[in-house]
PDB file of N, CA and C in Angstrom:
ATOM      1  N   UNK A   1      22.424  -8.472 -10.107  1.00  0.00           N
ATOM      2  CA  UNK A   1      21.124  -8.149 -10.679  1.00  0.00           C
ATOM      3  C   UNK A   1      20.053  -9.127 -10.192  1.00  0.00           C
ATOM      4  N   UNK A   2      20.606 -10.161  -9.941  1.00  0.00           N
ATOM      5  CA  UNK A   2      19.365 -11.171  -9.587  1.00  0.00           C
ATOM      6  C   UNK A   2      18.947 -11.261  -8.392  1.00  0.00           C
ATOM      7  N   UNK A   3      19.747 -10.754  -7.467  1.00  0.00           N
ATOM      8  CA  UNK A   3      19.845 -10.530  -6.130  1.00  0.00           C
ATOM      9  C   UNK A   3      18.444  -9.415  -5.944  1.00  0.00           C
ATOM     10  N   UNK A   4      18.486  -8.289  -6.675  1.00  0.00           N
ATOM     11  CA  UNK A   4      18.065  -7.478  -6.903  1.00  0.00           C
ATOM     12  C   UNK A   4      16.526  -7.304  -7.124  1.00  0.00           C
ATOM     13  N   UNK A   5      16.354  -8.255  -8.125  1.00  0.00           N
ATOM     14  CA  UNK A   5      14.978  -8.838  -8.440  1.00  0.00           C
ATOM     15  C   UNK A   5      14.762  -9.690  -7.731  1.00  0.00           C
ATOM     16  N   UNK A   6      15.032 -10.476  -7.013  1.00  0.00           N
ATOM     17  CA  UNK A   6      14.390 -11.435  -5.428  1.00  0.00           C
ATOM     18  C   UNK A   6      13.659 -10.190  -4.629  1.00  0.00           C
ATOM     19  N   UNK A   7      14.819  -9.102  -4.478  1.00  0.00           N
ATOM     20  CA  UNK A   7      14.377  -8.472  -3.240  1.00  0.00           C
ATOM     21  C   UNK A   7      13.476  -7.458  -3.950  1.00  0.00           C
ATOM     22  N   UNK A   8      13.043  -7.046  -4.891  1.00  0.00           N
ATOM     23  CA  UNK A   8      11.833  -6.563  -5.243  1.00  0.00           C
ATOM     24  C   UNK A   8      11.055  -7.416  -5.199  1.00  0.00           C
ATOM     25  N   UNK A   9      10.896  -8.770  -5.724  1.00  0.00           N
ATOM     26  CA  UNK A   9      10.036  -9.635  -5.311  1.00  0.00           C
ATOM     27  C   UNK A   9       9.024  -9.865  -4.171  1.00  0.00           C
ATOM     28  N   UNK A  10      10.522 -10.098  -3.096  1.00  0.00           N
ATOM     29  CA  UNK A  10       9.661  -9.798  -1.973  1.00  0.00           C
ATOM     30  C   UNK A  10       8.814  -8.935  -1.402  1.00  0.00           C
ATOM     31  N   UNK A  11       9.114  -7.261  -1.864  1.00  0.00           N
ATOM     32  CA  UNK A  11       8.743  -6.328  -1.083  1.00  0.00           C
ATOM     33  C   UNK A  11       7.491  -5.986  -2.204  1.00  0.00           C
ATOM     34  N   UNK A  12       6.941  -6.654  -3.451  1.00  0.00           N
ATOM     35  CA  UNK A  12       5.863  -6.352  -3.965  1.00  0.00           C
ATOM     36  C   UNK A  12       4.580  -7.739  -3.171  1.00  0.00           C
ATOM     37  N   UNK A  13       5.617  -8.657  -2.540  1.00  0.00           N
ATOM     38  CA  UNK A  13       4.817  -9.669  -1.714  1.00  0.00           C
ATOM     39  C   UNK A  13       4.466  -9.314  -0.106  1.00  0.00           C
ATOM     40  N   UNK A  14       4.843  -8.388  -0.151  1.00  0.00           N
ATOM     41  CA  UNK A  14       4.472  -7.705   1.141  1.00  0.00           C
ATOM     42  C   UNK A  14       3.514  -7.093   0.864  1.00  0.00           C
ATOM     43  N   UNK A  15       3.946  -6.453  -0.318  1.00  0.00           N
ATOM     44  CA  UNK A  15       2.689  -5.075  -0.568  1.00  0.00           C
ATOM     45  C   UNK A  15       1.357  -5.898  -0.977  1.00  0.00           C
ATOM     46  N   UNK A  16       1.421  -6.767  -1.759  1.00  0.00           N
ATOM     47  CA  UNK A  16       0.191  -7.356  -1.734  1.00  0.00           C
ATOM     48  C   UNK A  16      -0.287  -8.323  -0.022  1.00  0.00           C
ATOM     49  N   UNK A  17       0.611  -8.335   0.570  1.00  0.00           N
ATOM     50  CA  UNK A  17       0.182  -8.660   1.888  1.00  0.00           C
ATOM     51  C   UNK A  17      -0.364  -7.781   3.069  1.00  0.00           C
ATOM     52  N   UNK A  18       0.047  -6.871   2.910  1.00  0.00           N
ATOM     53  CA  UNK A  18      -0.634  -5.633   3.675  1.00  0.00           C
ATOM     54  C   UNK A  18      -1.763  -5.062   3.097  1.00  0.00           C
ATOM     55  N   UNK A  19      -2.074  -4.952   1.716  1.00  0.00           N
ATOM     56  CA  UNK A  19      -3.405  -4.785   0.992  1.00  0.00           C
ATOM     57  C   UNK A  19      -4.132  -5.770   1.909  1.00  0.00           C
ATOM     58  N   UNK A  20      -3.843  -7.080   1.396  1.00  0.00           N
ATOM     59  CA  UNK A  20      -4.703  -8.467   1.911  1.00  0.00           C
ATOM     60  C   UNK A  20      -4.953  -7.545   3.434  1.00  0.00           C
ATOM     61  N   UNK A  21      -4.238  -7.469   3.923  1.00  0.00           N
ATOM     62  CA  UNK A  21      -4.545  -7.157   5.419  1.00  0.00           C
ATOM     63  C   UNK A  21      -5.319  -5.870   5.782  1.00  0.00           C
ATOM     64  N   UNK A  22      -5.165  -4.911   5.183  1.00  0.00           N
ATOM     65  CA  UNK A  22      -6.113  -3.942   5.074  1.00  0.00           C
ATOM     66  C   UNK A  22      -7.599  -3.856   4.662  1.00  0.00           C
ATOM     67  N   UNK A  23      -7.763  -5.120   3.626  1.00  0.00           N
ATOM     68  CA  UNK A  23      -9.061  -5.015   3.537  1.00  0.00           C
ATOM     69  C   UNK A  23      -9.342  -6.475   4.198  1.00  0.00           C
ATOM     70  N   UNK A  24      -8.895  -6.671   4.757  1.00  0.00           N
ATOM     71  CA  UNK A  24      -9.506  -7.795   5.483  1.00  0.00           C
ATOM     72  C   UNK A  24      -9.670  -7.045   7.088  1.00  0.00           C
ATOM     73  N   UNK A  25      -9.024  -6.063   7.469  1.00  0.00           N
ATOM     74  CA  UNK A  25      -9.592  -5.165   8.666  1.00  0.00           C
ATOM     75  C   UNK A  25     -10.346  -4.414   8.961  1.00  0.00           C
ATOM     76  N   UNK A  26     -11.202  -3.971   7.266  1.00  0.00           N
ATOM     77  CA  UNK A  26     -11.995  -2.854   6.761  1.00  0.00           C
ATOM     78  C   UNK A  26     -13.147  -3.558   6.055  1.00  0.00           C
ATOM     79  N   UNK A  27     -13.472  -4.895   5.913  1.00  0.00           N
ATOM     80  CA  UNK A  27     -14.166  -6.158   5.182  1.00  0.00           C
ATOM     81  C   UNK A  27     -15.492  -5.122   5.505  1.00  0.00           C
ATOM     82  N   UNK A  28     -16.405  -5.423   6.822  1.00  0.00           N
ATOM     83  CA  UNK A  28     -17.357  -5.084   7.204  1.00  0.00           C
ATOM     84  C   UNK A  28     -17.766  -3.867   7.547  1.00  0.00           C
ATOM     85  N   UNK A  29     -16.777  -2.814   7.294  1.00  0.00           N
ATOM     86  CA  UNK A  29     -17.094  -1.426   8.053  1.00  0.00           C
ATOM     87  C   UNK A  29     -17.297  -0.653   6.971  1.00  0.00           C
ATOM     88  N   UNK A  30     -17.925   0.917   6.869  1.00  0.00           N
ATOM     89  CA  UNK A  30     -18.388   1.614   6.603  1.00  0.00           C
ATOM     90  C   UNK A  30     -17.418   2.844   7.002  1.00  0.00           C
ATOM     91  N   UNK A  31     -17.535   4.077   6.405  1.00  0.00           N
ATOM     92  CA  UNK A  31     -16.293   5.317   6.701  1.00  0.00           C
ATOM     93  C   UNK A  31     -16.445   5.513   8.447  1.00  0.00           C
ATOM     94  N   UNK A  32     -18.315   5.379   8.689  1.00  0.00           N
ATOM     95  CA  UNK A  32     -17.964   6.388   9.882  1.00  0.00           C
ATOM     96  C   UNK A  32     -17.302   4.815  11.364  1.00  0.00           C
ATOM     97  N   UNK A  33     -17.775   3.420  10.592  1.00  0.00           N
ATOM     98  CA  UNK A  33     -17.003   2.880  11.725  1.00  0.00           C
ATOM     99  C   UNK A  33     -15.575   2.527  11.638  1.00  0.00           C
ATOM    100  N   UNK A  34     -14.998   3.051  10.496  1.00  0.00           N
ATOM    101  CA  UNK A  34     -13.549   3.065  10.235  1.00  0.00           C
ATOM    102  C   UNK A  34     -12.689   3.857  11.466  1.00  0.00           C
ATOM    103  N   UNK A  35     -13.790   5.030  11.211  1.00  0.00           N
ATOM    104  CA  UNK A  35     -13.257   6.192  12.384  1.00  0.00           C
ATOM    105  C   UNK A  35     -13.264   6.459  13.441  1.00  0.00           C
ATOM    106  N   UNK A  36     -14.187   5.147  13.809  1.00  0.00           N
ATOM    107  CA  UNK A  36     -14.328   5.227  15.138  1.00  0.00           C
ATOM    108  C   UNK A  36     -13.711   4.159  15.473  1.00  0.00           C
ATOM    109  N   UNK A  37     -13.004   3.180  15.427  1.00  0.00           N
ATOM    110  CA  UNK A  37     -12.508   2.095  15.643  1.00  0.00           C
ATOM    111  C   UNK A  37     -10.542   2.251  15.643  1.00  0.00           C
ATOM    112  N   UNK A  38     -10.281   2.701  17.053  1.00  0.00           N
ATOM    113  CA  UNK A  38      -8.895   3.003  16.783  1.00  0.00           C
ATOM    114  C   UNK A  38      -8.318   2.037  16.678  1.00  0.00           C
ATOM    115  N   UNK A  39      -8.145   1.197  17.180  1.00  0.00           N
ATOM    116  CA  UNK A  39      -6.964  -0.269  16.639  1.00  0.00           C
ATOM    117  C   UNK A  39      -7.332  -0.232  15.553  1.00  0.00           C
ATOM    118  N   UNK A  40      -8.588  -0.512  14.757  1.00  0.00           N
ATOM    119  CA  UNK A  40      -8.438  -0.890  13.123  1.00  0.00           C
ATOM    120  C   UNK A  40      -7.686   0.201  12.093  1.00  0.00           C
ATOM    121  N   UNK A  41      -7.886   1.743  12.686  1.00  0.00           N
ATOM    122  CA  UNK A  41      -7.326   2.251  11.691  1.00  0.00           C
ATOM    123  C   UNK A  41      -6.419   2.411  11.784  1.00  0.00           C
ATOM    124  N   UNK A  42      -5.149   2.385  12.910  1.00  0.00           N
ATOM    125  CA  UNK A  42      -3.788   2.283  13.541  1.00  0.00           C
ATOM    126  C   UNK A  42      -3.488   0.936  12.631  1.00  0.00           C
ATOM    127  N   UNK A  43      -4.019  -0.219  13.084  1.00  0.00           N
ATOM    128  CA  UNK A  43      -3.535  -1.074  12.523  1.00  0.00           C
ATOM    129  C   UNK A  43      -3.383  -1.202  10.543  1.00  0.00           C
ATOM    130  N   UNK A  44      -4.446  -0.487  10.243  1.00  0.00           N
ATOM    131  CA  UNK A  44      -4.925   0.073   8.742  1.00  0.00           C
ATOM    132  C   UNK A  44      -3.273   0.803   8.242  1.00  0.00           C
ATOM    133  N   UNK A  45      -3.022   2.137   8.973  1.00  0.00           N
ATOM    134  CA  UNK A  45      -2.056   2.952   9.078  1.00  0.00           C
ATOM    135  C   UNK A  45      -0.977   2.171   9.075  1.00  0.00           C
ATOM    136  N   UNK A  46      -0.312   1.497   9.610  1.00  0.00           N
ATOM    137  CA  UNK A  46       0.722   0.909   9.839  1.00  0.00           C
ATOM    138  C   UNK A  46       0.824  -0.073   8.273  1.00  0.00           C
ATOM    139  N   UNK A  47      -0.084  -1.150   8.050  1.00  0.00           N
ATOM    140  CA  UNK A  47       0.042  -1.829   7.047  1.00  0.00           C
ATOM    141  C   UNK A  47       0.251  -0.395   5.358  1.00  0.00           C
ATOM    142  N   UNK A  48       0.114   0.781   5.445  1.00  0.00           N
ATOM    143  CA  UNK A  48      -0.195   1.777   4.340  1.00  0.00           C
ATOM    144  C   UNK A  48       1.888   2.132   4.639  1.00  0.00           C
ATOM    145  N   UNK A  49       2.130   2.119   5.712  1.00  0.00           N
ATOM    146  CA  UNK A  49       3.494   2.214   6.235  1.00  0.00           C
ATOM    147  C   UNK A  49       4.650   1.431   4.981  1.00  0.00           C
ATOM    148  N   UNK A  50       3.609  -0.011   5.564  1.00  0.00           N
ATOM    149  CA  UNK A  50       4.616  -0.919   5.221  1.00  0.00           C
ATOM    150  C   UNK A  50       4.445  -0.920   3.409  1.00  0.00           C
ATOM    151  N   UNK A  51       3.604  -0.670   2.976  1.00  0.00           N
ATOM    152  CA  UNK A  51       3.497  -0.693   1.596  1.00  0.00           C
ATOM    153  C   UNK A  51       4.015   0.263   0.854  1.00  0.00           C
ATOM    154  N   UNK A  52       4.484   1.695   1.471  1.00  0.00           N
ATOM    155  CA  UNK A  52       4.980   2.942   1.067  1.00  0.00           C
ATOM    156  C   UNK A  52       6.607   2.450   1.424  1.00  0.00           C
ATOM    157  N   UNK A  53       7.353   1.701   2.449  1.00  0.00           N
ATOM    158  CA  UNK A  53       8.620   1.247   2.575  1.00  0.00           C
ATOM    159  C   UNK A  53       8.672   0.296   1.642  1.00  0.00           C
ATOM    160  N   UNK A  54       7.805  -0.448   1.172  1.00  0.00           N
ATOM    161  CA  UNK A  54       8.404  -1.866   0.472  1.00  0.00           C
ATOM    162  C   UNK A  54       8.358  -0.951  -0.839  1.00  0.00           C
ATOM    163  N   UNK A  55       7.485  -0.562  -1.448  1.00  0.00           N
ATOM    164  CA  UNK A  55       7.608  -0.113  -2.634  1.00  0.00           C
ATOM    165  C   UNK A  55       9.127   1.044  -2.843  1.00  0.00           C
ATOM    166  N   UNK A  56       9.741   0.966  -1.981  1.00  0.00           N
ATOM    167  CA  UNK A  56      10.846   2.724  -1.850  1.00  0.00           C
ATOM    168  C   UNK A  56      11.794   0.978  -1.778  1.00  0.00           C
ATOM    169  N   UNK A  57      11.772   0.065  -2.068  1.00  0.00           N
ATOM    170  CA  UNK A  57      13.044  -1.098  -2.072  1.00  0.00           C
ATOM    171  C   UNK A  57      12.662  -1.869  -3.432  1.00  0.00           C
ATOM    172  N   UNK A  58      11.671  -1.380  -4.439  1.00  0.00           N
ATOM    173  CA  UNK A  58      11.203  -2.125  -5.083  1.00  0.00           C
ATOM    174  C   UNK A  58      11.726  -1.642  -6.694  1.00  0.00           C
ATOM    175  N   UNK A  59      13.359  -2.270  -7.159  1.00  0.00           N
ATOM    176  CA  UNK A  59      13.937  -1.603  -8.574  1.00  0.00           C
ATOM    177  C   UNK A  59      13.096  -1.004  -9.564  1.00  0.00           C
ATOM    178  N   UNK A  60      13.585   0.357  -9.590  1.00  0.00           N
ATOM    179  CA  UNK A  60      12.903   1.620 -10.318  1.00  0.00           C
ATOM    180  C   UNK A  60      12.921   1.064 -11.692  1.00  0.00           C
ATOM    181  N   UNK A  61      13.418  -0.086 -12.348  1.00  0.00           N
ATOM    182  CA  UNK A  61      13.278  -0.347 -13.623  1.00  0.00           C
ATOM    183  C   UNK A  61      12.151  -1.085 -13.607  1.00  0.00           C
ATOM    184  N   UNK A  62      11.759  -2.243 -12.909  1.00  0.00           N
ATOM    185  CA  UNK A  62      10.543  -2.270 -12.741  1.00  0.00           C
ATOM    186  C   UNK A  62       9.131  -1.765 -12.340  1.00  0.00           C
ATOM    187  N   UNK A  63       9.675  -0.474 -11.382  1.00  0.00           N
ATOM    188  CA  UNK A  63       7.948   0.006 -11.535  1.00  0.00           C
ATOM    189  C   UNK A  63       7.971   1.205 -12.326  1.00  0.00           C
ATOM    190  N   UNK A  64       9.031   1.304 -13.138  1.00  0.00           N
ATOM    191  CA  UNK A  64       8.860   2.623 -14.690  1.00  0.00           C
ATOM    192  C   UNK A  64       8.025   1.510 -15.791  1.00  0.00           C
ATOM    193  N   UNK A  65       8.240   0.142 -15.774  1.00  0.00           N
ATOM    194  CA  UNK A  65       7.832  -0.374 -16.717  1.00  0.00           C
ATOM    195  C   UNK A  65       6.126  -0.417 -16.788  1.00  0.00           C
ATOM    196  N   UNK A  66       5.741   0.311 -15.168  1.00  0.00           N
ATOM    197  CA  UNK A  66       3.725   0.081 -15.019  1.00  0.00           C
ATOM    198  C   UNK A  66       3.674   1.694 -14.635  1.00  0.00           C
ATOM    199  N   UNK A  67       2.574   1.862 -15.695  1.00  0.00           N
ATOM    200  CA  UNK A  67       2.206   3.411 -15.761  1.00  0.00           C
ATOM    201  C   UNK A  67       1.100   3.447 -14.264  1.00  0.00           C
ATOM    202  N   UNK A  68       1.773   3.909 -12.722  1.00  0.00           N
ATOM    203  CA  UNK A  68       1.047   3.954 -12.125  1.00  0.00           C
ATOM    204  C   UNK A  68       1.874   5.374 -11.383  1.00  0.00           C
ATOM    205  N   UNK A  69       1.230   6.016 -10.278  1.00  0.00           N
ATOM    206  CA  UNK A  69       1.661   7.156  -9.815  1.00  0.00           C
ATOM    207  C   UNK A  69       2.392   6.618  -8.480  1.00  0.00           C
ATOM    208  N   UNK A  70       3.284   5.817  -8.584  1.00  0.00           N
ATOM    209  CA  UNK A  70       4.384   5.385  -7.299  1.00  0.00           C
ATOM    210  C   UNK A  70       4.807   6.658  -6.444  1.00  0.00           C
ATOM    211  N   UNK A  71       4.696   7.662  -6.861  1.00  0.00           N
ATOM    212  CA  UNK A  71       4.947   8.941  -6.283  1.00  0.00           C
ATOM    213  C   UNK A  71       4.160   9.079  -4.664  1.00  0.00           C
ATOM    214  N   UNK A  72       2.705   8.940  -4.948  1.00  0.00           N
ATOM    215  CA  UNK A  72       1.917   8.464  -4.055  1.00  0.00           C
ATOM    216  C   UNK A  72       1.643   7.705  -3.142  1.00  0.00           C
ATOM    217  N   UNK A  73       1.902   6.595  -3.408  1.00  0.00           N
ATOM    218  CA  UNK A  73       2.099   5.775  -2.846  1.00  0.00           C
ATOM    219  C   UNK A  73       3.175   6.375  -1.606  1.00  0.00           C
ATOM    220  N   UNK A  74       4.555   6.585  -2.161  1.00  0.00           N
ATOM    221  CA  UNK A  74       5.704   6.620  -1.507  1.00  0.00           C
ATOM    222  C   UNK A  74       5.169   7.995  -0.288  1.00  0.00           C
ATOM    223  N   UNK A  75       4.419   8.833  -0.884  1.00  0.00           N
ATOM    224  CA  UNK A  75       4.491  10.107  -0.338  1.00  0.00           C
ATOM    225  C   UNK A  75       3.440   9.630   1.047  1.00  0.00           C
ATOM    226  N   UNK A  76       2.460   8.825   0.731  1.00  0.00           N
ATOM    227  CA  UNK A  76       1.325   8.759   1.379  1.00  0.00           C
ATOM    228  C   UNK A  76       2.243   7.769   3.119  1.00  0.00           C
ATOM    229  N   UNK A  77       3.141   6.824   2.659  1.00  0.00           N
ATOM    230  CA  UNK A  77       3.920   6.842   3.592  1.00  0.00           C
ATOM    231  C   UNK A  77       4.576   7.431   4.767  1.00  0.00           C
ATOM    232  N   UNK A  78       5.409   8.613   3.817  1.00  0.00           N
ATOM    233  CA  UNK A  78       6.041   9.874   4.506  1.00  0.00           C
ATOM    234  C   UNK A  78       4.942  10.637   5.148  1.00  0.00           C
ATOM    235  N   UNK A  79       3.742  10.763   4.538  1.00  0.00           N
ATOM    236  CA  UNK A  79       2.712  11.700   5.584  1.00  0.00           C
ATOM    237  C   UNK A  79       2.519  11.309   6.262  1.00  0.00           C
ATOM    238  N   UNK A  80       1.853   9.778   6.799  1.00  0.00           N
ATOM    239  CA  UNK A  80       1.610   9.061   7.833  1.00  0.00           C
ATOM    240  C   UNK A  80       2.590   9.260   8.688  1.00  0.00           C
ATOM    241  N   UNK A  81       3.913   8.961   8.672  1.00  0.00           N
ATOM    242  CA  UNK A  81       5.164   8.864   9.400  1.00  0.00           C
ATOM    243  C   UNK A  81       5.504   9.894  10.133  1.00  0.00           C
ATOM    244  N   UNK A  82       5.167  11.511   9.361  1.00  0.00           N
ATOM    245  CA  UNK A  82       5.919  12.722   9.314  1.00  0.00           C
ATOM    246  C   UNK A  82       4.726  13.521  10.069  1.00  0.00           C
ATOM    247  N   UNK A  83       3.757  13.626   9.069  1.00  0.00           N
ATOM    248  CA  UNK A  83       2.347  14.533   9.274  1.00  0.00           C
ATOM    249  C   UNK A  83       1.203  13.868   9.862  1.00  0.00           C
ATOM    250  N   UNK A  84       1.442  12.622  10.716  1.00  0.00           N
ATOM    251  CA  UNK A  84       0.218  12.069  11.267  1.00  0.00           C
ATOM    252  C   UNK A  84      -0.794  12.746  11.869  1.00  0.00           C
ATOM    253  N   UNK A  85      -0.301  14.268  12.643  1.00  0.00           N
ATOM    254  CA  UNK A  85      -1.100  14.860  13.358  1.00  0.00           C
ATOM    255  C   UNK A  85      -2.468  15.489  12.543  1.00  0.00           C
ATOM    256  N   UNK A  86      -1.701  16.020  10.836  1.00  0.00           N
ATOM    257  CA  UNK A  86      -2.749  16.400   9.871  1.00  0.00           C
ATOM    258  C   UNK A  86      -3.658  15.366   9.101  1.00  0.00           C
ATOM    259  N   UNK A  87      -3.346  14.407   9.543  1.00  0.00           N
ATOM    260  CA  UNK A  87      -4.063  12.909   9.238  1.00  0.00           C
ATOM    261  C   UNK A  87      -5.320  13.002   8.880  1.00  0.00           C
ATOM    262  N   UNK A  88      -6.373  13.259   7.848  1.00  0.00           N
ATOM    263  CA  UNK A  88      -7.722  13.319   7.986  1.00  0.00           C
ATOM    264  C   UNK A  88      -8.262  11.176   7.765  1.00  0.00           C
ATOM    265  N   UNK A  89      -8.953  10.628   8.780  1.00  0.00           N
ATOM    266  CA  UNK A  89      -9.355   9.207   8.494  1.00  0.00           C
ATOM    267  C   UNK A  89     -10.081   9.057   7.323  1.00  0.00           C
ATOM    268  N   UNK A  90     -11.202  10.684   7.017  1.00  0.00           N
ATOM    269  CA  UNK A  90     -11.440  10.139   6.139  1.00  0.00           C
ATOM    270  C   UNK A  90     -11.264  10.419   4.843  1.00  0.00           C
ATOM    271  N   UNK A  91      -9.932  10.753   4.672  1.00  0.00           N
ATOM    272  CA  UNK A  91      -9.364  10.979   3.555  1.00  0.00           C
ATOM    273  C   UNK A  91      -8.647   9.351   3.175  1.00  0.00           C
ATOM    274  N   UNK A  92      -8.318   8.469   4.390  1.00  0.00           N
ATOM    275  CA  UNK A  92      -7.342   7.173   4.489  1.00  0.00           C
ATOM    276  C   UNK A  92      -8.611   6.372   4.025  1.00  0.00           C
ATOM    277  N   UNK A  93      -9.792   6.984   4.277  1.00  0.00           N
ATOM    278  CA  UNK A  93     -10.884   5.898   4.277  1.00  0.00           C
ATOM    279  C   UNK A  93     -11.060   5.791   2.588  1.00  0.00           C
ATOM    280  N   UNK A  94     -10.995   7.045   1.772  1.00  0.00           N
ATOM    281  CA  UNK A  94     -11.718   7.291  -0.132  1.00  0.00           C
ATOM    282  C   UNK A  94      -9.858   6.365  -0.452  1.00  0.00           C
ATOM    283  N   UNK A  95      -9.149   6.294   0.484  1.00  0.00           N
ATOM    284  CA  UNK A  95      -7.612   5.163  -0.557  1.00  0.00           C
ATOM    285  C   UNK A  95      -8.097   4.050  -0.417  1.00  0.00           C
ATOM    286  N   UNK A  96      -8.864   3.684   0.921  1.00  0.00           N
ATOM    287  CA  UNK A  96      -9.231   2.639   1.102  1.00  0.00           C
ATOM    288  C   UNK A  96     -10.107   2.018   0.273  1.00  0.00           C
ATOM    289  N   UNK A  97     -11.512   3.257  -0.030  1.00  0.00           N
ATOM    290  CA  UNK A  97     -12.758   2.286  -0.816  1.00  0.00           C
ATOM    291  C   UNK A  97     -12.188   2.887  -2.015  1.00  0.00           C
ATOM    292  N   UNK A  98     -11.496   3.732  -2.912  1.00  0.00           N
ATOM    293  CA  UNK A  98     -11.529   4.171  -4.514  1.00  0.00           C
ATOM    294  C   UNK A  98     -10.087   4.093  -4.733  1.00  0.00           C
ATOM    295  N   UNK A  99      -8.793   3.665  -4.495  1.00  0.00           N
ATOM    296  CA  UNK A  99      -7.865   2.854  -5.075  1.00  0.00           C
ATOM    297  C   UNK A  99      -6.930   1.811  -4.280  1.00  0.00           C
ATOM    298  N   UNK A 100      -7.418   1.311  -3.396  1.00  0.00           N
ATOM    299  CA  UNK A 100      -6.608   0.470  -2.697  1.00  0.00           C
ATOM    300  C   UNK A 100      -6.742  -1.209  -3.856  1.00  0.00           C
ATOM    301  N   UNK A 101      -7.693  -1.218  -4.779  1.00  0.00           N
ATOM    302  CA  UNK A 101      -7.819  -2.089  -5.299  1.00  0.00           C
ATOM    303  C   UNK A 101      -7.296  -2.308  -6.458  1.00  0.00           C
ATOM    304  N   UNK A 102      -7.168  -0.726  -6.993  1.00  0.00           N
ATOM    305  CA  UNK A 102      -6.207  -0.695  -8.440  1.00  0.00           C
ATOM    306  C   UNK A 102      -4.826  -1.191  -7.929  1.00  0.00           C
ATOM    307  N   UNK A 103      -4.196  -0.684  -7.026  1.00  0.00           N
ATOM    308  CA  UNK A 103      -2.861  -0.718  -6.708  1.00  0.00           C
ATOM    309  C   UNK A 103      -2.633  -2.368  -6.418  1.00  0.00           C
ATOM    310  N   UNK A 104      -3.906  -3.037  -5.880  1.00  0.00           N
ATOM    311  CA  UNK A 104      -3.502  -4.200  -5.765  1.00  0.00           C
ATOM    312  C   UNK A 104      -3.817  -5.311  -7.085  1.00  0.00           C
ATOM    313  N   UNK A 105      -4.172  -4.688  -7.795  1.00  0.00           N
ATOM    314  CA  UNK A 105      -4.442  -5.346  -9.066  1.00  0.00           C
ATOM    315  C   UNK A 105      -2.967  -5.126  -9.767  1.00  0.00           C
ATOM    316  N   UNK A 106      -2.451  -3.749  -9.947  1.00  0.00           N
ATOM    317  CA  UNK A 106      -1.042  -3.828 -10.468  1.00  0.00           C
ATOM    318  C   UNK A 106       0.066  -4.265  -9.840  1.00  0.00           C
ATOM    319  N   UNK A 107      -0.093  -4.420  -8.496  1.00  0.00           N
ATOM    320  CA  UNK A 107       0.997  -5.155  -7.913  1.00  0.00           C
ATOM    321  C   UNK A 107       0.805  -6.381  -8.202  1.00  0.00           C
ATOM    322  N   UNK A 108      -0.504  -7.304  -8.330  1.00  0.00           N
ATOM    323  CA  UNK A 108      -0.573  -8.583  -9.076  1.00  0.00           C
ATOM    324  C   UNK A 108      -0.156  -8.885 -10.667  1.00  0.00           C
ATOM    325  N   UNK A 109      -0.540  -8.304 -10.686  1.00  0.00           N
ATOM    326  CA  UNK A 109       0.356  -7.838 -12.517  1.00  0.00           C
ATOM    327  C   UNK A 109       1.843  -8.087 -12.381  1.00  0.00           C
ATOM    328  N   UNK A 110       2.382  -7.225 -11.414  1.00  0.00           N
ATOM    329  CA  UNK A 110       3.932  -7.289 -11.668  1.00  0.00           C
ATOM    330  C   UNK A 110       4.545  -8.192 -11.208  1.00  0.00           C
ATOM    331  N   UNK A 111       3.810  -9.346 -10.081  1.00  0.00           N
ATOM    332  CA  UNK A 111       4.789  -9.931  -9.974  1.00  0.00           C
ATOM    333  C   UNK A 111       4.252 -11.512 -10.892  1.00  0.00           C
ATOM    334  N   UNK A 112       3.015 -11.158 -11.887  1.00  0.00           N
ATOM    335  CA  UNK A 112       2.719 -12.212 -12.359  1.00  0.00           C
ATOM    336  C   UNK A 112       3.403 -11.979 -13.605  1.00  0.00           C
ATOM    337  N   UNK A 113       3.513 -10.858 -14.721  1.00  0.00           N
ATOM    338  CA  UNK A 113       4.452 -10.661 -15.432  1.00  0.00           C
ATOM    339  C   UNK A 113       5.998 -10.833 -15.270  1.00  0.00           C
ATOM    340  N   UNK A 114       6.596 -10.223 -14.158  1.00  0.00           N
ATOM    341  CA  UNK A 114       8.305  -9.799 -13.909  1.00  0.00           C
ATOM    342  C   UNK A 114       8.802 -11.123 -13.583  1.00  0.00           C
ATOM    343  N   UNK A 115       7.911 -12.042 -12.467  1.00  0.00           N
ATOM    344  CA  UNK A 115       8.361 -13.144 -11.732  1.00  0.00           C
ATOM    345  C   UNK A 115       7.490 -14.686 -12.127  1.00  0.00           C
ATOM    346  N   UNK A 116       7.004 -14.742 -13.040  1.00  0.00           N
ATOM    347  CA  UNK A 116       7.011 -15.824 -13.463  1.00  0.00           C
ATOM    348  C   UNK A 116       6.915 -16.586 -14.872  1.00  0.00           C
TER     349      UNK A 116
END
């Protein structure tokens, strides 16, 4: 069990590390230079990757205990991965400015509640 909770640990310290990194690639831009800027939103994409894998390693008893829609998260992963071609940017752009900040507020929550 304890093994268990390390390695959720980690992978909610990722997820708040790829947030960090997402809006630190998106700091100064606006939707339409999001979209025009392919390394940033590739690189954007990839960090949304890693936060949809860490959370799919992260014990289901802990994220039943935070009323958030993990469903999403996980799914928004699989589309990137699966359905990139139906990709709209600026649909990646309204996760970016209207909840990329909740999610990182409850991932601060959990590991300030669970882990310390």
């Amino acid at each position: 069990m304890k093994d268990k909770r390390l390695k959720s640990k980690a992978r909610l310290i990722h997820i708040q590390q790829a947030i960090k990194s997402i809006q630190r690639f998106t700091k100064d831009l606006d939707k339409a230079s999001f979209e025009k800027q392919e390394l940033v939103h590739q690189a954007v994409l990839m960090q949304f990757i890693v936060i949809g894998e860490a959370i799919n390693h992260v014990d289901d008893e802990i994220l039943n205990r935070y009323a958030y829609p993990w469903y999403k998260v996980k799914s928004f992963r699989n589309f990137i991965a699966h359905e990139y071609f139906n990709l709209k940017l600026s649909a990646v752009w309204e996760i970016i400015s209207q909840e990329l900040e909740a999610l990182s507020q409850i991932i601060d929550k959990m590991i300030n509640i669970e882990f310390t």
